[in-house]
Protein backbone atom coordinates (compact mmCIF):
# COMPACT_ATOMS: atom_id res chain seq x y z
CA UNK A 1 -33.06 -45.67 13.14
CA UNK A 2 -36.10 -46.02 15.15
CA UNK A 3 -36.72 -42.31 15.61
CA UNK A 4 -37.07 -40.58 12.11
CA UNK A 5 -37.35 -36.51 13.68
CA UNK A 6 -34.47 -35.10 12.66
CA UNK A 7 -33.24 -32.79 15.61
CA UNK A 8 -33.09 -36.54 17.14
CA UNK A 9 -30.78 -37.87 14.70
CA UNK A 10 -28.55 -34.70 14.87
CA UNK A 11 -28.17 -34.94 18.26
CA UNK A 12 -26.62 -38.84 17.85
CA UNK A 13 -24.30 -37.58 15.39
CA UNK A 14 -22.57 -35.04 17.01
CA UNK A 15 -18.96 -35.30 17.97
CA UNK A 16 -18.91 -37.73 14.67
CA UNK A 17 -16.45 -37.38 11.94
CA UNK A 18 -18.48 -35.74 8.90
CA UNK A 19 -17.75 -34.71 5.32
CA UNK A 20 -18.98 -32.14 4.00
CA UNK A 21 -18.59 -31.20 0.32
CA UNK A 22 -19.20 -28.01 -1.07
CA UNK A 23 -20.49 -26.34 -4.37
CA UNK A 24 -17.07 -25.05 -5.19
CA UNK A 25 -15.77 -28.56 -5.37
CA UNK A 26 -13.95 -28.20 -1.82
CA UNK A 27 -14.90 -31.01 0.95
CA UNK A 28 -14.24 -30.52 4.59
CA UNK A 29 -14.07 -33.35 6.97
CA UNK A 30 -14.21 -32.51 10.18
CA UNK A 31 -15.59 -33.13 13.68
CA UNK A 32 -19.60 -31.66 13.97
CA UNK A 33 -20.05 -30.02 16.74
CA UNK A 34 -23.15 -27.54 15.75
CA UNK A 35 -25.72 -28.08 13.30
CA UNK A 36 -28.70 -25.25 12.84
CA UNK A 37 -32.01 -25.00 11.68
CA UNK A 38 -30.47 -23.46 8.67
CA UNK A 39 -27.86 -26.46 8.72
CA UNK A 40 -25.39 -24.13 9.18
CA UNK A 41 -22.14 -26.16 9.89
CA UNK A 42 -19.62 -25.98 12.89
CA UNK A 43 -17.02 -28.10 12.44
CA UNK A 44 -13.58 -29.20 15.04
CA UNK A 45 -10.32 -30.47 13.85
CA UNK A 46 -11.28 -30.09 10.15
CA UNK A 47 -9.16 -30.65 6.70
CA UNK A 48 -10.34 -29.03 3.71
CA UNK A 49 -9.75 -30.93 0.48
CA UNK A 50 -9.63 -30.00 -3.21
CA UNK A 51 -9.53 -32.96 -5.87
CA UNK A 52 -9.06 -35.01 -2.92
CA UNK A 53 -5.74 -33.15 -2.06
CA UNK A 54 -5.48 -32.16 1.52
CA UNK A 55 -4.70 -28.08 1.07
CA UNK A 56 -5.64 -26.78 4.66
CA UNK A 57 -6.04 -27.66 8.16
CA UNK A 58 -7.98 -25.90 10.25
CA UNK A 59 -9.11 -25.96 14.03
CA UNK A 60 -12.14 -24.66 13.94
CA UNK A 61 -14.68 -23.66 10.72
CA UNK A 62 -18.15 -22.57 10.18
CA UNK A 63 -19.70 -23.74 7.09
CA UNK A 64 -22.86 -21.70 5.74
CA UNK A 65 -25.66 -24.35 5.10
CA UNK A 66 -26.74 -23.50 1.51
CA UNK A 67 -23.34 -24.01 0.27
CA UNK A 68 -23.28 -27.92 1.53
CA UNK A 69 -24.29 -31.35 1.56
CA UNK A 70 -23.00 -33.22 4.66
CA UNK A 71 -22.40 -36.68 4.63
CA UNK A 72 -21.75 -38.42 8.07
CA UNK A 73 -18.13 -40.81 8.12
C-alpha cells in the first residue's frame, strides 16, 4: 500500500468481508461498514462463531473496539 495513514486504508476496506475475533474466544465475520477512532466495529450480514462452529447469524452488530482484533478476509 502506497499510502501508510490509516483513516486511508480504512476507507479501502470498507464494504470488505472482515473477521473479527474476540477475547472471549468468539469470531465474527462480517461485512465492515463503520470503523471509529476507538475501532469500534459495525459490522453487516455477520456470523458469529465459537470453536469455529457457526452459533448465530446476525444482520447487523456493533462490536466494542477493546474487545477485538480485526483481521480483513
Amino acid at each position: 500500500m502506497e499510502d501508510s495513514n490509516p483513516a486511508n486504508y480504512i476507507k479501502q476496506i470498507l464494504g470488505r468481508q472482515v473477521h473479527v475475533s474476540l477475547s472471549t474466544g468468539s469470531e465474527f465475520f462480517g461485512r465492515l461498514v463503520c470503523l471509529d477512532g476507538f475501532m469500534n466495529i459495525a459490522l453487516e450480514q455477520c456470523e458469529e462463531r465459537v470453536q469455529g462452529k457457526t452459533v448465530a447469524k446476525y444482520g447487523d452488530v456493533l462490536l466494542r473496539g477493546n474487545n477485538g482484533t480485526l483481521t480483513l478476509i
